[in-house]
C-alpha atoms as a PDB file:
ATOM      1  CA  UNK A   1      21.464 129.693 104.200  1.00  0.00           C
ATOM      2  CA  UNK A   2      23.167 132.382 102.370  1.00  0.00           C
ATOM      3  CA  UNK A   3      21.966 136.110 102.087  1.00  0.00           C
ATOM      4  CA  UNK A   4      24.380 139.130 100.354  1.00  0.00           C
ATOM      5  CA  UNK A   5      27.367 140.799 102.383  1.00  0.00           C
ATOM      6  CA  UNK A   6      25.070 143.496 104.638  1.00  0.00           C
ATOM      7  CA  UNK A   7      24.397 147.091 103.267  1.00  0.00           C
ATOM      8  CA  UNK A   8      27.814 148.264 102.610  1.00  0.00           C
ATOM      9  CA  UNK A   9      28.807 145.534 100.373  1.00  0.00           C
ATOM     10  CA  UNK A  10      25.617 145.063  98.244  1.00  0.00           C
ATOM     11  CA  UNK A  11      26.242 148.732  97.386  1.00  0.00           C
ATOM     12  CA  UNK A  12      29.214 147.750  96.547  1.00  0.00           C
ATOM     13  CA  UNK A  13      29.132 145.033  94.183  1.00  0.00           C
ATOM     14  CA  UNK A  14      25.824 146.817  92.522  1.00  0.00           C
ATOM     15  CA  UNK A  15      27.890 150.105  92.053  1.00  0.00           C
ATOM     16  CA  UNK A  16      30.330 148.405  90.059  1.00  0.00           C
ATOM     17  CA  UNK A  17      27.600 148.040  87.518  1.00  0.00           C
ATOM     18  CA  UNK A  18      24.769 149.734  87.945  1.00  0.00           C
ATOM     19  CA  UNK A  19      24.102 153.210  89.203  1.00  0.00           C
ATOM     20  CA  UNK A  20      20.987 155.383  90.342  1.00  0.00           C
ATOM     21  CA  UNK A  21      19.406 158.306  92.409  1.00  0.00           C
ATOM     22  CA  UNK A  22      18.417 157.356  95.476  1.00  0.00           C
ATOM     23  CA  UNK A  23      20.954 154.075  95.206  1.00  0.00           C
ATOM     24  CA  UNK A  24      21.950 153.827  98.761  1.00  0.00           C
ATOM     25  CA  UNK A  25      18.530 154.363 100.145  1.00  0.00           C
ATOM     26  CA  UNK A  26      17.040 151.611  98.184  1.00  0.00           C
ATOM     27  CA  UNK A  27      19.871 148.992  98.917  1.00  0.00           C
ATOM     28  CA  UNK A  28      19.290 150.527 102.843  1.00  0.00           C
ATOM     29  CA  UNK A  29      15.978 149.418 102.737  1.00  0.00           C
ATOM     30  CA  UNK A  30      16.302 145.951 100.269  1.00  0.00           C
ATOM     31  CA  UNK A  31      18.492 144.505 103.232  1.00  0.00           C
ATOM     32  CA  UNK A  32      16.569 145.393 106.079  1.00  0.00           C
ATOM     33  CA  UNK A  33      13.822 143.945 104.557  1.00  0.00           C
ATOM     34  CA  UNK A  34      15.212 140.560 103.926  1.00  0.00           C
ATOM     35  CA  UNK A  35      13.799 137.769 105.355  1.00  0.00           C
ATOM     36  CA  UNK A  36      16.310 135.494 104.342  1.00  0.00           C
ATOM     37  CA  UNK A  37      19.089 137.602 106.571  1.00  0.00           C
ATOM     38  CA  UNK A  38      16.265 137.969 109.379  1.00  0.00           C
ATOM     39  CA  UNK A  39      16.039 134.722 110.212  1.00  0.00           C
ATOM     40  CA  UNK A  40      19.735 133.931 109.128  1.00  0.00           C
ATOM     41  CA  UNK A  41      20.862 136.395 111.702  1.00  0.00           C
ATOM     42  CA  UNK A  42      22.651 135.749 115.213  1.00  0.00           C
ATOM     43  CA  UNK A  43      20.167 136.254 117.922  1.00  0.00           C
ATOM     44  CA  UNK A  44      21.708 139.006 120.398  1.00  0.00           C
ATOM     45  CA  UNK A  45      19.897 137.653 123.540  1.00  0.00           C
ATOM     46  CA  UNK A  46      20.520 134.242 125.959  1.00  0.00           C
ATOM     47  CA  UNK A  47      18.268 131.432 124.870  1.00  0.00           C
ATOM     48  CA  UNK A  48      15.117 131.215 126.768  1.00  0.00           C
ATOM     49  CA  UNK A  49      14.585 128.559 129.527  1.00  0.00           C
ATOM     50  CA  UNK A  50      13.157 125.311 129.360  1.00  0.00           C
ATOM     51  CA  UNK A  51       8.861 125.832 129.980  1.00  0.00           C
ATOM     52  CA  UNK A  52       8.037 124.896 133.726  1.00  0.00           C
ATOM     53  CA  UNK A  53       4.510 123.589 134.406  1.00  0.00           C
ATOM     54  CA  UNK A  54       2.597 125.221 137.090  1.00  0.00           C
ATOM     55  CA  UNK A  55       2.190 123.408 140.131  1.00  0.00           C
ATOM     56  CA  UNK A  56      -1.361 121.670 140.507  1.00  0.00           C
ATOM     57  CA  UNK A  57      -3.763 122.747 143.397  1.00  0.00           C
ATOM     58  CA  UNK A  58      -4.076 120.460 146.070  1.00  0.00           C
ATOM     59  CA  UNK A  59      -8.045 121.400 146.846  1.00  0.00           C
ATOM     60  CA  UNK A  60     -10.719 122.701 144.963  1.00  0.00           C
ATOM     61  CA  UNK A  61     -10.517 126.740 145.120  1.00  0.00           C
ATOM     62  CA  UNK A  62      -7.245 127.079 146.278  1.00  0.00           C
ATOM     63  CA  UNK A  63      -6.357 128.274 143.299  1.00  0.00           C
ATOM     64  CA  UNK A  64      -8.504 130.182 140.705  1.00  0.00           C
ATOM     65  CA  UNK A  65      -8.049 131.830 137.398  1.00  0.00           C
ATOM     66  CA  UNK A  66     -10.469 134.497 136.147  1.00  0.00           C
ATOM     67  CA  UNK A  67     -10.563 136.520 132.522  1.00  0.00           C
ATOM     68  CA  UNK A  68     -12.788 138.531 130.856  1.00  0.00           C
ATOM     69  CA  UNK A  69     -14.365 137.482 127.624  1.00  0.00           C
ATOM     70  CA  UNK A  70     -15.904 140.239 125.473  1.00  0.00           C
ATOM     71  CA  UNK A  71     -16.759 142.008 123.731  1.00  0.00           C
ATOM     72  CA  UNK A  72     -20.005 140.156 122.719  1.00  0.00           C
ATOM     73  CA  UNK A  73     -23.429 141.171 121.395  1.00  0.00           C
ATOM     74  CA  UNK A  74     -25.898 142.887 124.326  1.00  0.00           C
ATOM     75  CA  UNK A  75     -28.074 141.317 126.150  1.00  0.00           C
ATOM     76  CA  UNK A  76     -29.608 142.452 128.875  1.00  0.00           C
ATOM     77  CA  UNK A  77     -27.487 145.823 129.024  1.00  0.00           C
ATOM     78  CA  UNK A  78     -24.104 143.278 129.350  1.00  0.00           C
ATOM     79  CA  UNK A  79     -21.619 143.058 126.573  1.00  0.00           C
ATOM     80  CA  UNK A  80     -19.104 140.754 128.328  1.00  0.00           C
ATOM     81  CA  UNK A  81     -18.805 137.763 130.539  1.00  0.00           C
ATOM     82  CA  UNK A  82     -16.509 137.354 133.528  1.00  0.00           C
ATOM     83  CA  UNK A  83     -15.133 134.043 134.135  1.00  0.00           C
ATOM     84  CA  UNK A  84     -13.624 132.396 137.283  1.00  0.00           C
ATOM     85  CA  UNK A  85     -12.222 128.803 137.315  1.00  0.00           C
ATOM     86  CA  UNK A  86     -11.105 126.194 139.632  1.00  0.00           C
ATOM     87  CA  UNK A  87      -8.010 125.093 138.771  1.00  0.00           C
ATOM     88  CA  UNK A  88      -8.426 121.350 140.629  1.00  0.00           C
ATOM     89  CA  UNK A  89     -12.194 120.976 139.778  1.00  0.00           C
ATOM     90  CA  UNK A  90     -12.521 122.946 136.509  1.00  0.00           C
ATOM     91  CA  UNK A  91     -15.477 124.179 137.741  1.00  0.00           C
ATOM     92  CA  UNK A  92     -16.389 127.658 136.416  1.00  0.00           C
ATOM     93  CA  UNK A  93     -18.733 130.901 136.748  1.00  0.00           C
ATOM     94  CA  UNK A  94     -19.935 132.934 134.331  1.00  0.00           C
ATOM     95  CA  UNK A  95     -20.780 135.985 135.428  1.00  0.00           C
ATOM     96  CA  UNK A  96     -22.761 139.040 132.680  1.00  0.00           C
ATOM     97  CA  UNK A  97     -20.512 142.182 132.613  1.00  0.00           C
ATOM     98  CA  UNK A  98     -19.485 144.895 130.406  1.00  0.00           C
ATOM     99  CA  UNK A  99     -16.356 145.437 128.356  1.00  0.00           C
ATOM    100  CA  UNK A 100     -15.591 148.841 130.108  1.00  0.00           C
ATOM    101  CA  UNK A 101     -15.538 147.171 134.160  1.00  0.00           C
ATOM    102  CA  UNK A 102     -12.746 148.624 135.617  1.00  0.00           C
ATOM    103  CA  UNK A 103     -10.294 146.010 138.327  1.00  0.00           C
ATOM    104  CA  UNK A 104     -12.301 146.658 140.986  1.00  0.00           C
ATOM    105  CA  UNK A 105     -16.160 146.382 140.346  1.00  0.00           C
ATOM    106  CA  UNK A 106     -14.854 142.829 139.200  1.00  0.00           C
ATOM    107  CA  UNK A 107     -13.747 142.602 142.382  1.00  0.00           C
ATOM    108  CA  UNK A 108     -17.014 143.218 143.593  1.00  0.00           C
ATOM    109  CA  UNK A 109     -18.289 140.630 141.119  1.00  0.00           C
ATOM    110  CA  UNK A 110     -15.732 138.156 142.435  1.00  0.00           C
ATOM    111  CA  UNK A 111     -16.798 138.923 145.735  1.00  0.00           C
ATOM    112  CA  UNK A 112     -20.712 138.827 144.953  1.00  0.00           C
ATOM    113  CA  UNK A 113     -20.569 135.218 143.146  1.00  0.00           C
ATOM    114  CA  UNK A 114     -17.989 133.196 143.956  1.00  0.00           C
ATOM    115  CA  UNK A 115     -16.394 134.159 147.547  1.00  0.00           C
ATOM    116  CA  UNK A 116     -19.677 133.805 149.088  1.00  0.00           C
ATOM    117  CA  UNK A 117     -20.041 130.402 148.298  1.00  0.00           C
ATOM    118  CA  UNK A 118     -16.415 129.303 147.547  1.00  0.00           C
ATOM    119  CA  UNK A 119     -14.328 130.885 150.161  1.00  0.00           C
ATOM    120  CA  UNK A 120     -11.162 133.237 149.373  1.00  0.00           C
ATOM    121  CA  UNK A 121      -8.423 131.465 147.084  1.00  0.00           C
ATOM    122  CA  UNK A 122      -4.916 131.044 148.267  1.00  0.00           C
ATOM    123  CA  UNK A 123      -4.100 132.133 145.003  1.00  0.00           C
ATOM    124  CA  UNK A 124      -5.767 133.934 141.834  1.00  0.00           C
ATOM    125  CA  UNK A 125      -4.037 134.269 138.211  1.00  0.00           C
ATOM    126  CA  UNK A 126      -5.221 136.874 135.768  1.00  0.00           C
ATOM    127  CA  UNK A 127      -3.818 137.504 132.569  1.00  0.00           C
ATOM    128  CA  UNK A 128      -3.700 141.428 132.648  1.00  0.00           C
ATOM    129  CA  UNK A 129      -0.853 142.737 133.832  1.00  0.00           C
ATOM    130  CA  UNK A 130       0.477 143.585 137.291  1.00  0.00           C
ATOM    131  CA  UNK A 131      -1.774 147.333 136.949  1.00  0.00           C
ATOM    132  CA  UNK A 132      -4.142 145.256 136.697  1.00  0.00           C
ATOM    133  CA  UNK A 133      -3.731 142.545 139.788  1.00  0.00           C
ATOM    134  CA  UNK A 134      -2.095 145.668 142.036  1.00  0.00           C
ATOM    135  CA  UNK A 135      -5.804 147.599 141.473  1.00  0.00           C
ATOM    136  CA  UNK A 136      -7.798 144.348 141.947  1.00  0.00           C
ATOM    137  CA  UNK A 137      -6.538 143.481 144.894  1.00  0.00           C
ATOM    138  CA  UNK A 138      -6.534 146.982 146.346  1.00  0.00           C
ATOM    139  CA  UNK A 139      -8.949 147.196 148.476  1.00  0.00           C
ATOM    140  CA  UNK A 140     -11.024 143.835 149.563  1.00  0.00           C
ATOM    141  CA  UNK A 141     -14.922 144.381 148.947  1.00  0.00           C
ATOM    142  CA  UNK A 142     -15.346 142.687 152.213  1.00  0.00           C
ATOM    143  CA  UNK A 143     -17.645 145.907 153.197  1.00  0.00           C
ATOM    144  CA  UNK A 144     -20.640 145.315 151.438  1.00  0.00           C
ATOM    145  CA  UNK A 145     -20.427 141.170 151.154  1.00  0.00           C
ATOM    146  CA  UNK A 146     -22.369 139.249 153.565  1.00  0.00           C
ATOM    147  CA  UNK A 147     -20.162 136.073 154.288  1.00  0.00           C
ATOM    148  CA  UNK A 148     -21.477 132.983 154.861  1.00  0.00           C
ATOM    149  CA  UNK A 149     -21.094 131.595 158.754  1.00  0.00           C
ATOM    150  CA  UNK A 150     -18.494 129.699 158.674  1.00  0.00           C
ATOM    151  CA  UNK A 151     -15.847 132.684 156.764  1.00  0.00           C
ATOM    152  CA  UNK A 152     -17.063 135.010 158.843  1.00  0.00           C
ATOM    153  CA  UNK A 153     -15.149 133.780 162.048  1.00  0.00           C
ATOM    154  CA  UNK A 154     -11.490 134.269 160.579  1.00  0.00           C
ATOM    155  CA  UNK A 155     -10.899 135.897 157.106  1.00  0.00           C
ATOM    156  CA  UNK A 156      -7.973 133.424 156.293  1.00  0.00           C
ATOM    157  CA  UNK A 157      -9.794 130.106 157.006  1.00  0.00           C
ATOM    158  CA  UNK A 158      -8.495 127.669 154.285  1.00  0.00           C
ATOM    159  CA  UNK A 159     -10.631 126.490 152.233  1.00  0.00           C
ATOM    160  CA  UNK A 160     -13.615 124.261 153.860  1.00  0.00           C
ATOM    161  CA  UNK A 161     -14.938 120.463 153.220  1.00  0.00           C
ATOM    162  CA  UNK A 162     -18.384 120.956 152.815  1.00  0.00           C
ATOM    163  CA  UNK A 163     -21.048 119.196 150.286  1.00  0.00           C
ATOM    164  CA  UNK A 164     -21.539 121.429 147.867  1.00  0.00           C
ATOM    165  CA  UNK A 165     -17.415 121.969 146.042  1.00  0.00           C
END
């Protein structure tokens, strides 16, 4: 791949020649602009790691991954859907929501549809950010949710065998 010699010398060998106002400027500009030196150019940084898979769950709702899909037309005063899968199962919930929820009334969601019959997750991925997770996870809805029987005895039971996963 070849490009020209950088800003100094394409000045250069066009002054030689050819000369006008603003000649530096546009020559400035011409080579920054070049795609042919942008991806010609050394990269400054260390090459990036090989990819390494995520481990795989080894029961259904250990692990979970929830995102927020909107926004969507209304219906029913909802503009969004919140959605929480099971990494070993695939299973998933949709639950209605609104663009605009803030980290944690989706807490309150979570808590509202899928603890109370799942059980608390040993882990649970978003895709937001750490603001995001760090305000989630603030301060467990725990209050207002009636847990079924056999949660309520210790809050970090793992995950249960029961019929219905």
């Amino acid at each position: 791949m070849a490009g020209h010699p950088g800003i100094t010398g394409t000045y250069d060998l066009l002054g030689r020649m050819y000369t006008w106002r603003n000649m530096r400027t546009y020559v400035e500009d011409y080579v920054h602009r070049c795609t042919t030196c942008a991806k010609a150019k050394k990269k400054n940084m260390k090459a990036h790691g090989k990819l390494q898979p995520l481990p795989n769950p080894m029961t259904p709702w250990h692990w979970t991954e929830s995102d927020l899909i909107g926004p969507l037309p209304h219906s029913k005063g909802k503009d969004a859907i919140y959605v929480v899968v099971d990494r070993f199962t695939k299973y998933t919930y949709f639950v209605p929501c609104n663009t605009m929820e803030m980290a944690c009334s989706l807490a309150h969601l979570h808590a509202k549809h899928i603890w109370t019959h799942k059980g608390l997750p040993q882990i649970h991925s978003f895709n937001r950010g750490p603001q995001f997770k760090a305000e989630y996870t603030k301060e467990p809805p725990r209050q207002e949710v009636k847990l079924p029987g056999w949660m309520q005895a210790g809050e970090d039971t793992p995950a249960r065998q029961d019929k219905d996963s």
